[in-house]
C-alpha atoms as a PDB file:
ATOM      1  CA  UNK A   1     -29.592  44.158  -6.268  1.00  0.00           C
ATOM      2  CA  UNK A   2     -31.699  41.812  -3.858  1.00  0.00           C
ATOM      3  CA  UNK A   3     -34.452  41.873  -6.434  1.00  0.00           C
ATOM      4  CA  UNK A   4     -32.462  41.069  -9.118  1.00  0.00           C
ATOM      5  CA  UNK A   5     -30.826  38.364  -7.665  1.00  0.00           C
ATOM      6  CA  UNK A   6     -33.990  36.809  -6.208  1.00  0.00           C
ATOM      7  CA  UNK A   7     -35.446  37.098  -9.994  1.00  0.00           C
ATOM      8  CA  UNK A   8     -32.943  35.413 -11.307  1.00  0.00           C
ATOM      9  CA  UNK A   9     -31.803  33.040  -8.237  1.00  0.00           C
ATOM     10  CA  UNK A  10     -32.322  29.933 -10.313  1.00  0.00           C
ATOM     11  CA  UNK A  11     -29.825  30.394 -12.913  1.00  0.00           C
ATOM     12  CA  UNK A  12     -27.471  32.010 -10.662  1.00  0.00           C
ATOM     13  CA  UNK A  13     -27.954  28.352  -8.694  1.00  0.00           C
ATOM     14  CA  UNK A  14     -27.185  26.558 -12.022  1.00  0.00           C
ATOM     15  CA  UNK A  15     -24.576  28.880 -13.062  1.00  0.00           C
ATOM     16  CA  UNK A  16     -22.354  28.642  -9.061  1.00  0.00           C
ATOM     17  CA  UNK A  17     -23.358  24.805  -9.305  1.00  0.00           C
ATOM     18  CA  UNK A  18     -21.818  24.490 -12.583  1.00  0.00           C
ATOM     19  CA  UNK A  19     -18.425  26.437 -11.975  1.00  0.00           C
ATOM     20  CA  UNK A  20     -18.159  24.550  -8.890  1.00  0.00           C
ATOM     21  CA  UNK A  21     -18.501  21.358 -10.553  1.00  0.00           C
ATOM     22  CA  UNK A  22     -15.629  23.185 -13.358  1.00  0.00           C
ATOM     23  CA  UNK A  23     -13.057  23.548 -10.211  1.00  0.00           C
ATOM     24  CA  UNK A  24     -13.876  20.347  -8.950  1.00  0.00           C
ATOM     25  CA  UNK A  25     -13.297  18.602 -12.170  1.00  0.00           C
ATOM     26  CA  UNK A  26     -10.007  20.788 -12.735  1.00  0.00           C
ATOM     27  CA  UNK A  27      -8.663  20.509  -9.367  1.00  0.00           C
ATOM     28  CA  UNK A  28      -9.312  16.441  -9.574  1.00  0.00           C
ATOM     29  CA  UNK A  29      -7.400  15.636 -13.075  1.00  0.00           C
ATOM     30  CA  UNK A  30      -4.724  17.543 -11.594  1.00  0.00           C
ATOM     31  CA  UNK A  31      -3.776  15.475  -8.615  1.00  0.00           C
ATOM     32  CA  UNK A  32      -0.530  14.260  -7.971  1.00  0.00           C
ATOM     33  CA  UNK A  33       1.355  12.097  -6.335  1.00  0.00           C
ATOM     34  CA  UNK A  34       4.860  13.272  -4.578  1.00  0.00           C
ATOM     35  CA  UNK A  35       7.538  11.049  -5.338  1.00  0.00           C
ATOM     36  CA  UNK A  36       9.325   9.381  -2.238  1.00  0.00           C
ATOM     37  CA  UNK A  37       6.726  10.309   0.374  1.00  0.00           C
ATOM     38  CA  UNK A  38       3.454   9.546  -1.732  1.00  0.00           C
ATOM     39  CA  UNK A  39       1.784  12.518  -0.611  1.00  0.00           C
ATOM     40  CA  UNK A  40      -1.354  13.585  -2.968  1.00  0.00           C
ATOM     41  CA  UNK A  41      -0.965  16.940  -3.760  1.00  0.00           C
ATOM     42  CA  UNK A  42      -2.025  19.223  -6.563  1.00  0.00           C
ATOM     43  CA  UNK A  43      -0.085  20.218 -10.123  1.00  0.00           C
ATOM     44  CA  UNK A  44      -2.045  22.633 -12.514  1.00  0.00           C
ATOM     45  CA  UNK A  45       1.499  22.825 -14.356  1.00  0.00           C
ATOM     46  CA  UNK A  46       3.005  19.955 -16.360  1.00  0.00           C
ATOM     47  CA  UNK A  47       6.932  19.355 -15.858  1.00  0.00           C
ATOM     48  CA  UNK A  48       7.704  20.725 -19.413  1.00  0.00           C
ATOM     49  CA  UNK A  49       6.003  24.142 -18.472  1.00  0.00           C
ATOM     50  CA  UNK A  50       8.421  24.427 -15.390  1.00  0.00           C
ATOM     51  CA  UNK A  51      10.693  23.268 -16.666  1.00  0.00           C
ATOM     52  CA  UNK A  52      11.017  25.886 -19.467  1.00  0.00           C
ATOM     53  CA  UNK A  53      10.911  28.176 -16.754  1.00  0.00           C
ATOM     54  CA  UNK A  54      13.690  26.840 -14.616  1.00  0.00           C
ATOM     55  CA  UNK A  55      15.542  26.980 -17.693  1.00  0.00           C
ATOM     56  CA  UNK A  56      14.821  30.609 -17.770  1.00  0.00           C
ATOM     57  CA  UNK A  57      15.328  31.132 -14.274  1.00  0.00           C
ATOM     58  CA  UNK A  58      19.252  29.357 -14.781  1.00  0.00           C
ATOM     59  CA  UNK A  59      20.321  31.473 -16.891  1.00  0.00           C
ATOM     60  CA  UNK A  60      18.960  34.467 -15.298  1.00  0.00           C
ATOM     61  CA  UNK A  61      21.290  33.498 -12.019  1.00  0.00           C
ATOM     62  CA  UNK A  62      24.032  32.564 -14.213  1.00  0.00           C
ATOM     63  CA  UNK A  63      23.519  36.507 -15.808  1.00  0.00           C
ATOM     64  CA  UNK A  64      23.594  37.787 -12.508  1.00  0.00           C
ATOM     65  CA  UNK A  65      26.571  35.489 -11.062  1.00  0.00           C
ATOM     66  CA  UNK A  66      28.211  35.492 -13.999  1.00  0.00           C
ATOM     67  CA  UNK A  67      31.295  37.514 -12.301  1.00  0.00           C
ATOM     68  CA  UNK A  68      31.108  35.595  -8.704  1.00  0.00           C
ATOM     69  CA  UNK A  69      31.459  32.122  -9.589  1.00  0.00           C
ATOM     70  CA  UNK A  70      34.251  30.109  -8.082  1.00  0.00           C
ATOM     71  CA  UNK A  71      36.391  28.515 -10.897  1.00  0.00           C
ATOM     72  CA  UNK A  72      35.429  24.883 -11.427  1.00  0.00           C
ATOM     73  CA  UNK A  73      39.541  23.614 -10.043  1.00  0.00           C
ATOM     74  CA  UNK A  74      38.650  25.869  -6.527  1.00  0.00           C
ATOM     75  CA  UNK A  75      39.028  22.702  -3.184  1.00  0.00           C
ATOM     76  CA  UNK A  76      35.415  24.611  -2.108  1.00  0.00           C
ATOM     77  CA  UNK A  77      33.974  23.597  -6.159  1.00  0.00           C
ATOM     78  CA  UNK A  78      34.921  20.214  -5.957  1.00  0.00           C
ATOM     79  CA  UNK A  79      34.149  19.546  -2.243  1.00  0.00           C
ATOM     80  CA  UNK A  80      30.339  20.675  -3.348  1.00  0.00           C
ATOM     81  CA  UNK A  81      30.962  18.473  -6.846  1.00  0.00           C
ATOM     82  CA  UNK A  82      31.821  15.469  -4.809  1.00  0.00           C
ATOM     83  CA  UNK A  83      29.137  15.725  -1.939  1.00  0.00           C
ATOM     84  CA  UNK A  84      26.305  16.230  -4.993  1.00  0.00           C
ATOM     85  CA  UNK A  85      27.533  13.558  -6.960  1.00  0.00           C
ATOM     86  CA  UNK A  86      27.444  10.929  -3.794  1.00  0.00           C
ATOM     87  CA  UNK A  87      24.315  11.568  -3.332  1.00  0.00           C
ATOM     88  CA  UNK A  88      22.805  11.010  -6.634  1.00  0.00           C
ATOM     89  CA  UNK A  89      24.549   7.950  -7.185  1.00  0.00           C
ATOM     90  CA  UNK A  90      23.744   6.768  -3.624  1.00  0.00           C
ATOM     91  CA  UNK A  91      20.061   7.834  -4.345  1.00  0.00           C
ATOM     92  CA  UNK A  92      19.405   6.297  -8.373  1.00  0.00           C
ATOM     93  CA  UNK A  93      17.226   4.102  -7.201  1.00  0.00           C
ATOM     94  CA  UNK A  94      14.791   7.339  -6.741  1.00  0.00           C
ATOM     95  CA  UNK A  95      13.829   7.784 -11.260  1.00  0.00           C
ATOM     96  CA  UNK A  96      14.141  11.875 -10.365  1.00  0.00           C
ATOM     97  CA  UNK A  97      17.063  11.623  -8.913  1.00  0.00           C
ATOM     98  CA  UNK A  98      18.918   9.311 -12.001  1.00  0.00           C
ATOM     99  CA  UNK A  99      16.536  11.186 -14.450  1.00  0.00           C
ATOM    100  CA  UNK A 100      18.419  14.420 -13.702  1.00  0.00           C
ATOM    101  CA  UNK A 101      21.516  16.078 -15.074  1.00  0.00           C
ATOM    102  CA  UNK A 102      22.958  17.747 -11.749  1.00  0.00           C
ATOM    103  CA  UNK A 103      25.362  21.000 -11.923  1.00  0.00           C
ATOM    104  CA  UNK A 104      27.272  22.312  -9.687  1.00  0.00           C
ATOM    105  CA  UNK A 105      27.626  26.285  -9.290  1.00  0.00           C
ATOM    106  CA  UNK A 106      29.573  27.540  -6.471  1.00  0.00           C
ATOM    107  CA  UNK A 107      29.202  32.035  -5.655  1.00  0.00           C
ATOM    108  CA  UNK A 108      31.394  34.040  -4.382  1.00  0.00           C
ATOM    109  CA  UNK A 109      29.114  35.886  -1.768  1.00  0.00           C
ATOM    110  CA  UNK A 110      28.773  36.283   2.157  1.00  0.00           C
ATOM    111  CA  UNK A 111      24.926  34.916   2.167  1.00  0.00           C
ATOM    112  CA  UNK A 112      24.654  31.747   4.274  1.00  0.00           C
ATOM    113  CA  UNK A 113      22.273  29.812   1.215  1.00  0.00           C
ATOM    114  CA  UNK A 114      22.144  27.282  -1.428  1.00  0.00           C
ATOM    115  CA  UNK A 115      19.734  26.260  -3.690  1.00  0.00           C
ATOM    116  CA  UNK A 116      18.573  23.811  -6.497  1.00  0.00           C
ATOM    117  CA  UNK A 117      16.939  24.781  -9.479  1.00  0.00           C
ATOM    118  CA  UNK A 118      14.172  21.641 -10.884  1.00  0.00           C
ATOM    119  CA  UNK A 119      16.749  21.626 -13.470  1.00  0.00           C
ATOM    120  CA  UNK A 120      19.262  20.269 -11.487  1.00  0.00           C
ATOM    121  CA  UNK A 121      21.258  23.199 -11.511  1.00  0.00           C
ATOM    122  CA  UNK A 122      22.519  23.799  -7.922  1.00  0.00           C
ATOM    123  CA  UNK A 123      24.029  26.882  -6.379  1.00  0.00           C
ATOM    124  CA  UNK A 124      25.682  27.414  -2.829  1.00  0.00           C
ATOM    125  CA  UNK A 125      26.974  30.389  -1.665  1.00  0.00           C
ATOM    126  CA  UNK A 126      30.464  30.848   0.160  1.00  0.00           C
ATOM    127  CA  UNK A 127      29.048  31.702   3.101  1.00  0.00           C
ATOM    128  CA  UNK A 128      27.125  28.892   3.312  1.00  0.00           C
ATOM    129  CA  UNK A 129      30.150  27.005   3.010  1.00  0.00           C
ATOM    130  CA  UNK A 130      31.822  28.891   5.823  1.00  0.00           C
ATOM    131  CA  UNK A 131      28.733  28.378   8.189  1.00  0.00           C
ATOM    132  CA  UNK A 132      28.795  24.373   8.159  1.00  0.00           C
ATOM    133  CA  UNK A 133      31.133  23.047  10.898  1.00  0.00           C
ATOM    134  CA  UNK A 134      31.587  19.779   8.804  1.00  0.00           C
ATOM    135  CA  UNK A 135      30.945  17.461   5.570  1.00  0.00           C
ATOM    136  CA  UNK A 136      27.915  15.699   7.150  1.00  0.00           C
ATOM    137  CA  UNK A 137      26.347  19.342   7.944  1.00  0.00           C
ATOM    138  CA  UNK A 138      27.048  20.297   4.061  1.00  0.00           C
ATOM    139  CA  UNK A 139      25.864  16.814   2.721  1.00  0.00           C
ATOM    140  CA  UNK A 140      22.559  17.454   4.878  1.00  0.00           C
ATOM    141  CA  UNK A 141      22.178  21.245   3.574  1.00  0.00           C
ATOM    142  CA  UNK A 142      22.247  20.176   0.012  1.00  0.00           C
ATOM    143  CA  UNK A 143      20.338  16.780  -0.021  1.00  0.00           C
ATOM    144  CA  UNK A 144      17.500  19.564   1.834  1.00  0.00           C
ATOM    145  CA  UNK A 145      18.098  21.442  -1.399  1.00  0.00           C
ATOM    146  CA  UNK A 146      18.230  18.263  -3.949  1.00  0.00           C
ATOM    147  CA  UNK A 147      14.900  17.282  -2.307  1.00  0.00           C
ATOM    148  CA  UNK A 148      13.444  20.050  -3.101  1.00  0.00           C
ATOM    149  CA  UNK A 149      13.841  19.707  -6.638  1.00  0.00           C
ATOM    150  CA  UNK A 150      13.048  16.157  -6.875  1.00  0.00           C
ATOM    151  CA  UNK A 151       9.897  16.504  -5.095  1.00  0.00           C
ATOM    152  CA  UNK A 152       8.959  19.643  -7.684  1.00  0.00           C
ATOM    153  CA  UNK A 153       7.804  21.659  -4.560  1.00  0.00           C
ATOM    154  CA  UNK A 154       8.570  25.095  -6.858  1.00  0.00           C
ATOM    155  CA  UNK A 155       5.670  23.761  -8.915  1.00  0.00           C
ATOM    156  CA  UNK A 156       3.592  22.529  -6.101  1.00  0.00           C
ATOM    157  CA  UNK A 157       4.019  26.272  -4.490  1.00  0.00           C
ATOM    158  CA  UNK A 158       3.101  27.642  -7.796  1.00  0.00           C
ATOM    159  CA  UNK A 159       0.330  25.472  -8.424  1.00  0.00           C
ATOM    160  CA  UNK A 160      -1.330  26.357  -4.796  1.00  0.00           C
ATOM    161  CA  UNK A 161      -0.789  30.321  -5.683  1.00  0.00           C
ATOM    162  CA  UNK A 162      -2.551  29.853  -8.855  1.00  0.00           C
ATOM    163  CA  UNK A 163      -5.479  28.428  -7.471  1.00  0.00           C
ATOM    164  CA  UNK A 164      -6.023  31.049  -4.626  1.00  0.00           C
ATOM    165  CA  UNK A 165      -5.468  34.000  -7.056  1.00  0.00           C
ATOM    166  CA  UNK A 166      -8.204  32.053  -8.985  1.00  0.00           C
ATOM    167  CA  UNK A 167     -10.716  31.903  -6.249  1.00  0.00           C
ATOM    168  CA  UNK A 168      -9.575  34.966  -4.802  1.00  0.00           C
ATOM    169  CA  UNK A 169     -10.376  36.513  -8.126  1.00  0.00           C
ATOM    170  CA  UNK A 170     -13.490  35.318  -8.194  1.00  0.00           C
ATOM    171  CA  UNK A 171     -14.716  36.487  -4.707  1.00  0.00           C
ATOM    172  CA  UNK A 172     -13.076  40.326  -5.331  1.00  0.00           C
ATOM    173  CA  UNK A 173     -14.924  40.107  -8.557  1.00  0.00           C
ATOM    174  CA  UNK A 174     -18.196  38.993  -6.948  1.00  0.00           C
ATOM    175  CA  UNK A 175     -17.905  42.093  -3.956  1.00  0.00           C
ATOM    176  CA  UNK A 176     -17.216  44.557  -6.406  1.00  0.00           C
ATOM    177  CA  UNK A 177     -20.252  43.918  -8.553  1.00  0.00           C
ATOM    178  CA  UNK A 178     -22.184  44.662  -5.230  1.00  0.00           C
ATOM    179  CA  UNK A 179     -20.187  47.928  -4.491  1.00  0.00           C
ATOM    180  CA  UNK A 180     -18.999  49.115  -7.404  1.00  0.00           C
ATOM    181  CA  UNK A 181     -16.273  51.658  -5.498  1.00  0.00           C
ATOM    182  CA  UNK A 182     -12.900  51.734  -6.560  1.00  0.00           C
ATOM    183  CA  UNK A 183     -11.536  52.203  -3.221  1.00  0.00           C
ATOM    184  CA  UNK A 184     -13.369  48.999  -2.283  1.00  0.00           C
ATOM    185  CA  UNK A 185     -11.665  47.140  -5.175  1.00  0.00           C
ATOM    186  CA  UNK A 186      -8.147  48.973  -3.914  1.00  0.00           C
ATOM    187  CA  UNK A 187      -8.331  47.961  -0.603  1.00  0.00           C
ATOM    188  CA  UNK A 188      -9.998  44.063  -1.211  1.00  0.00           C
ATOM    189  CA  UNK A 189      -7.081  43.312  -3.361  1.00  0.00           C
ATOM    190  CA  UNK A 190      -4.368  44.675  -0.199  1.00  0.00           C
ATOM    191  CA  UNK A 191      -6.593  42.300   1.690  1.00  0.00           C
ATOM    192  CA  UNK A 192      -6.668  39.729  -0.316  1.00  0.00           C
ATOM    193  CA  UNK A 193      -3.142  39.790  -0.784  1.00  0.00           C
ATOM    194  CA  UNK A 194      -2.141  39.821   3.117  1.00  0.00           C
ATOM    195  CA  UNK A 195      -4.161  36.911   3.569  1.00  0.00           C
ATOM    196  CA  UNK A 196      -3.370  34.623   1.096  1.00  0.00           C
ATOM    197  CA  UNK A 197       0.234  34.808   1.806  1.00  0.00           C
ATOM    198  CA  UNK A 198      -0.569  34.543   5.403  1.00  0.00           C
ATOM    199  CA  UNK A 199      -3.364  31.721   5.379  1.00  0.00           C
ATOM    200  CA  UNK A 200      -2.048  29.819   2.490  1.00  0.00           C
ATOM    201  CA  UNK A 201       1.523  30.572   0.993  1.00  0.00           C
ATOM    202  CA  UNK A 202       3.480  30.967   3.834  1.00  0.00           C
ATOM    203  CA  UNK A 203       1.997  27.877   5.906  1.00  0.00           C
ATOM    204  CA  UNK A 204       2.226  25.993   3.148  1.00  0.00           C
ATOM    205  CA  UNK A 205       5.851  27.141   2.076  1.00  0.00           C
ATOM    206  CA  UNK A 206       6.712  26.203   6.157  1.00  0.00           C
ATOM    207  CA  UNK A 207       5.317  22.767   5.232  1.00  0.00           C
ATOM    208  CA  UNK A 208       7.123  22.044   2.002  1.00  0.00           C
ATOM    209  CA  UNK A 209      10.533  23.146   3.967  1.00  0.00           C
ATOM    210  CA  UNK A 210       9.850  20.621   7.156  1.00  0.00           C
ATOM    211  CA  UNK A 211       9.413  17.834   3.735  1.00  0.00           C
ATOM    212  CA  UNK A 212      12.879  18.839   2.129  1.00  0.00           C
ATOM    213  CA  UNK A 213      14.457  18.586   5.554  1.00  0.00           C
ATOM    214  CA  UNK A 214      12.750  15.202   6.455  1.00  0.00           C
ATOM    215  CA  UNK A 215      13.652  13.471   2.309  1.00  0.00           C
ATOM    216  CA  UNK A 216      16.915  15.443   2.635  1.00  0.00           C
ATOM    217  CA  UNK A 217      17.979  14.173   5.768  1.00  0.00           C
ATOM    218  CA  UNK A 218      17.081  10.602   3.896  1.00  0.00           C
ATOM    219  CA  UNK A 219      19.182  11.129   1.420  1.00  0.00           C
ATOM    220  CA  UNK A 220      21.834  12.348   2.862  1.00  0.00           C
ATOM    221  CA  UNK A 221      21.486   9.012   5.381  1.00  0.00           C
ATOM    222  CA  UNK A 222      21.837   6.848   2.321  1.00  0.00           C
ATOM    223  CA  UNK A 223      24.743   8.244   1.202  1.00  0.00           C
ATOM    224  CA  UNK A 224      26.511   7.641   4.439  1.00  0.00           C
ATOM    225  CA  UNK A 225      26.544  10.712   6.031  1.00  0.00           C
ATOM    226  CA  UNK A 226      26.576  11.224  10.139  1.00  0.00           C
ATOM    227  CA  UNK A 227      22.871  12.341  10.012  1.00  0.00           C
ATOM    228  CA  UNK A 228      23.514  13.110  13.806  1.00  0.00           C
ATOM    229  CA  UNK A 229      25.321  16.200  12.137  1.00  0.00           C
ATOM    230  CA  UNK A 230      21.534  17.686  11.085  1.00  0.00           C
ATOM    231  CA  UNK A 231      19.670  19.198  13.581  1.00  0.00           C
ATOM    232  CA  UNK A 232      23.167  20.288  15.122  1.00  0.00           C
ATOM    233  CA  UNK A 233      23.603  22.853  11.974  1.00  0.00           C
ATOM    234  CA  UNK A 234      20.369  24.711  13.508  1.00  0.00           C
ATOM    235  CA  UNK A 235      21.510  24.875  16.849  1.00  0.00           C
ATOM    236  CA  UNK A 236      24.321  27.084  15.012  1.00  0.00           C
ATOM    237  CA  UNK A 237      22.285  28.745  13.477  1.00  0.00           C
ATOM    238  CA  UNK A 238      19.967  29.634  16.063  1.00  0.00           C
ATOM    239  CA  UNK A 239      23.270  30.739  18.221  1.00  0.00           C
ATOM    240  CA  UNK A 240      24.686  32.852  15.955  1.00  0.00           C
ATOM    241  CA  UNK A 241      21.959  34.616  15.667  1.00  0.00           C
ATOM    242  CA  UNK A 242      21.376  35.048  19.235  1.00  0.00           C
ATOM    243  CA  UNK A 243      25.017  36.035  19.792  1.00  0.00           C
ATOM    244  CA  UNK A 244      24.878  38.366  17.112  1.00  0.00           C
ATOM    245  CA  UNK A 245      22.313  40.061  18.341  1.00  0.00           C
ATOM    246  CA  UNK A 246      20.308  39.296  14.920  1.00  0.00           C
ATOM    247  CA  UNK A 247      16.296  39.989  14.783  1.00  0.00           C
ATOM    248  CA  UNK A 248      13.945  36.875  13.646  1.00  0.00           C
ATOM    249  CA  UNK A 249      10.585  37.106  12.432  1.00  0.00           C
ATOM    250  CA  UNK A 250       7.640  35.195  14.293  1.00  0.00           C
ATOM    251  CA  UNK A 251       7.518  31.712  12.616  1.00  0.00           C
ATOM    252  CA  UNK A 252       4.022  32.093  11.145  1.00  0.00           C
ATOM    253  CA  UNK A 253       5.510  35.387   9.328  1.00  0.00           C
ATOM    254  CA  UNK A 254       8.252  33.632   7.626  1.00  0.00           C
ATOM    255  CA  UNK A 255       8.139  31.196   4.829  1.00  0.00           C
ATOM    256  CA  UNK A 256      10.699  28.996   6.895  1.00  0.00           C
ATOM    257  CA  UNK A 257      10.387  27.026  10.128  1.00  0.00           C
ATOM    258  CA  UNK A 258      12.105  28.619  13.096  1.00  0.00           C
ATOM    259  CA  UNK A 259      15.438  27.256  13.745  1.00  0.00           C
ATOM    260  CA  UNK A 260      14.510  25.430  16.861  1.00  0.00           C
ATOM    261  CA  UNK A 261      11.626  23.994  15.268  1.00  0.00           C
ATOM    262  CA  UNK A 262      14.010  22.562  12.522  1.00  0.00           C
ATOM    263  CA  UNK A 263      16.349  21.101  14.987  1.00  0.00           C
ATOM    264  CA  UNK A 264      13.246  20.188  16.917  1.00  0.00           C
ATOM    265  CA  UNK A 265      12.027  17.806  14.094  1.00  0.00           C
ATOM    266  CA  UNK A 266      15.265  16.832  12.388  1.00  0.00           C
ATOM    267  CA  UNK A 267      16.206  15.755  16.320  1.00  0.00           C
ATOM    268  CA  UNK A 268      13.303  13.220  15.983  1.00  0.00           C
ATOM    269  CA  UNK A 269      13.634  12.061  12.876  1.00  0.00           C
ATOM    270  CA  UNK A 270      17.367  10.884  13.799  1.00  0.00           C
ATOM    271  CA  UNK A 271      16.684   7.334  14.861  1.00  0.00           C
ATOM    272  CA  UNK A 272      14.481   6.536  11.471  1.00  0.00           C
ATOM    273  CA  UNK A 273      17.772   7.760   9.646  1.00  0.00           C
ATOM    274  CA  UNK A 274      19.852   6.406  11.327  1.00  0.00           C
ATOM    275  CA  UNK A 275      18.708   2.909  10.715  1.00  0.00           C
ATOM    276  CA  UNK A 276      18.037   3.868   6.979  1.00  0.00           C
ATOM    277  CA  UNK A 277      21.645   4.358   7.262  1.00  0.00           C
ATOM    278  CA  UNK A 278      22.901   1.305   8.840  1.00  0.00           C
ATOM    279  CA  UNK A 279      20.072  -0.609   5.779  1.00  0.00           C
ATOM    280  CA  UNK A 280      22.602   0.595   3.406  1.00  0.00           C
ATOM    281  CA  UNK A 281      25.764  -0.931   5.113  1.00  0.00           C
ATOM    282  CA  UNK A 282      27.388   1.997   5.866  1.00  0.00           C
ATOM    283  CA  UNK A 283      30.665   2.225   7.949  1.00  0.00           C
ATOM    284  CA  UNK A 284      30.149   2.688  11.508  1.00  0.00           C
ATOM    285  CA  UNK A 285      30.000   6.067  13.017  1.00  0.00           C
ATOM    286  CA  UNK A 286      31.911   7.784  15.604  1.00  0.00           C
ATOM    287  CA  UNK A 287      30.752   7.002  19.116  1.00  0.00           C
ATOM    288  CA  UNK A 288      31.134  10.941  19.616  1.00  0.00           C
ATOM    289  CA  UNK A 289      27.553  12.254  19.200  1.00  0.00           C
ATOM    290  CA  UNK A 290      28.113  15.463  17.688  1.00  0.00           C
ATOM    291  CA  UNK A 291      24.695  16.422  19.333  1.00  0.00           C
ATOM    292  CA  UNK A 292      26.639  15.884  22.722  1.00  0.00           C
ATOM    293  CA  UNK A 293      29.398  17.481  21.672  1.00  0.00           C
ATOM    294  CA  UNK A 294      27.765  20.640  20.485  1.00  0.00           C
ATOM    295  CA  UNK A 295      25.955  21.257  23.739  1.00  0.00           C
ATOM    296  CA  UNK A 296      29.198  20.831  25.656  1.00  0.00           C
ATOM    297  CA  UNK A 297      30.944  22.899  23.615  1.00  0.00           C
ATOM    298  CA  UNK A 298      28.419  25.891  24.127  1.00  0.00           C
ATOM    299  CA  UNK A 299      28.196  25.386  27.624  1.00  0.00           C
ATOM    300  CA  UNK A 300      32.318  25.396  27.673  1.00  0.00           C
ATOM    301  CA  UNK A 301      31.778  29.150  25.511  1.00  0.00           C
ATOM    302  CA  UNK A 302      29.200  30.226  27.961  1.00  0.00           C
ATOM    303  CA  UNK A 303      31.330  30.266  30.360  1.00  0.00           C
ATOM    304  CA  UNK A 304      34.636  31.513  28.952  1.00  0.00           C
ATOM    305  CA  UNK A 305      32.550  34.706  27.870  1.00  0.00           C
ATOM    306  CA  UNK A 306      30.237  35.127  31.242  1.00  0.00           C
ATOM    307  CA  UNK A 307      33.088  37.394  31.853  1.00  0.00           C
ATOM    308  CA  UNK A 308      33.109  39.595  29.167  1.00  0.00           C
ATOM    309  CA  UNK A 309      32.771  43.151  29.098  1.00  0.00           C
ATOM    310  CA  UNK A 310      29.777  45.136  28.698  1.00  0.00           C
ATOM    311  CA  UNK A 311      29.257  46.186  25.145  1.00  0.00           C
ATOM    312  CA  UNK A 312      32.081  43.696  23.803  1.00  0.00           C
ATOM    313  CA  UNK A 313      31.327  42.348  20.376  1.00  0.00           C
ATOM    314  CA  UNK A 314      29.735  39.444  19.695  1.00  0.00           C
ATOM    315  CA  UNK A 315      30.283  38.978  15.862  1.00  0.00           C
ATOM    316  CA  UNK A 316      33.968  38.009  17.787  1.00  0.00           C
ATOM    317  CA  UNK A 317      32.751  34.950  18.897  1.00  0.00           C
ATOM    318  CA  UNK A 318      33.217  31.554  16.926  1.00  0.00           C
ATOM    319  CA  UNK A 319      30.926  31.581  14.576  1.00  0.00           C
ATOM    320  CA  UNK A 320      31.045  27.427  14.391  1.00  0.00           C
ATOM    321  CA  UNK A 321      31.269  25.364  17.662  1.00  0.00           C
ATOM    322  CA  UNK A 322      32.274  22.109  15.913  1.00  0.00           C
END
């Protein structure tokens, strides 16, 4: 193999010098910019190709909902009908937010989690609904989800995944031509696998998630919502978990930031939203921080329940503080 290669190292030059110049060229026509935070990133598929599949991807969830959806006349329908509406017509100044057709879906189920197709087509679950302790948590929650449509971050994700498998590809392909074992192809593609969703996909999903939060929480300030209400939905969160005794994976095995890292950064980004808030002339907020209020409000349940008996259950306690 050595003498091969040294035969024929100049055209193996010219040949890894030209695909190199290939990926550079096709990883440089296909740079994008993010709308509302300008952020170059990189888009190997156009919006018609994802497009076609979010259309897919609809009516696959509306299969599979089909016999869960709340009827369209429900109070929990039109509270998520009104909220979604506000904050597209609060945020048309933003071309993907006026460009898009937004529907509302609202499912029957238990899962605290909502989500927004590219389409436009958003879903929330019931339990999500259940979980907020207030409008401003719910207007937060789905201008998170609205942003990530806008910003095309299903793309972006797909784009990045594309890529890696390319160059991953390429390396496996490379090793096996050296040691042509099949149990050395097996277990390079396990590898290959583990990493890539540990170095790149999951980081990078983390990332995209701390964006949504950061646009949502913008749009949800522009539509006149108490933004102070954010980072207080993942102190719930993070409580209700504790209480119930529920396990959490290690932040850099999970495609989400940790809950205290999300109230962590929403917590800072308060004062920028706050002022993008008063910008739009909104009314005046309550001089009740609900930041303040949550943390008295847990202290006040710490102690009512220091006295609890061993063993008691803690899926009894109140699963909101607001």
């Amino acid at each position: 193999m050595r003498e091969w290669a040294w035969q024929l190292r100049w055209r193996l030059a010219a040949g890894t010098g030209v695909a190199m110049v290939i990926i550079a060229l096709l990883l440089l026509t296909h740079l994008d910019e993010s709308p509302v935070t300008g952020r170059t990133r990189l888009l190997v598929f156009s919006r018609d190709n994802y497009m076609e599949l979010a259309a897919l991807t609809s009516e696959a969830y509306m299969e599979e909902f089909a016999e869960l959806l709340v009827p369209v006349t429900d109070p929990r329908h039109k509270t998520v009908e009104l909220i979604v509406h506000r904050l597209a017509k609060c945020n048309k100044d933003i071309p993907e937010v006026s460009d898009m057709t937004w529907t509302i879906h609202v499912v029957q189920r238990p899962d605290i989690n909502a989500f927004v197709l590219p389409n436009g087509k958003v879903f929330v679950f019931t339990g999500m609904l259940d979980a907020v302790a207030d409008i401003h948590q719910l207007t937060v929650i789905l201008g998170h989800e609205m942003a990530h449509a806008i910003l095309a971050h299903s793309a972006e994700q797909a784009s990045l995944s594309h890529v890696v498998d390319l160059l991953s590809l390429i390396v496996l392909t490379a090793i096996w031509a050296v040691c042509p074992r099949d149990s050395l192809a097996v277990l390079g593609q396990w590898l290959q696998k583990q990493l890539s969703e540990l170095m790149f996909s999951r980081p990078y999903s983390r990332r995209l998630e701390a964006e949504a939060d950061q646009v949502g929480l913008q749009l949800a300030a522009k539509a006149c919502a108490d933004v102070r209400a954010a980072p207080v939905f993942w102190q719930q969160m993070e409580l209700a978990d504790n209480l119930n005794g529920k396990a959490t994976l290690p932040e850099w095995l999970s495609t989400h930031p940790s809950h205290k890292n999300r109230f962590t950064q929403l917590d800072r980004l308060i004062p920028q939203a706050l002022d993008l808030r008063e910008s739009c002339l909104c009314p005046a907020l309550p001089a009740a921080d609900p930041r303040v209020v949550f943390t008295k409000s847990v202290r006040v349940l710490l102690e009512q329940h220091k006295g609890r008996p061993e063993g008691a259950n803690a899926s009894q306690l109140p699963h909101s503080l607001a």
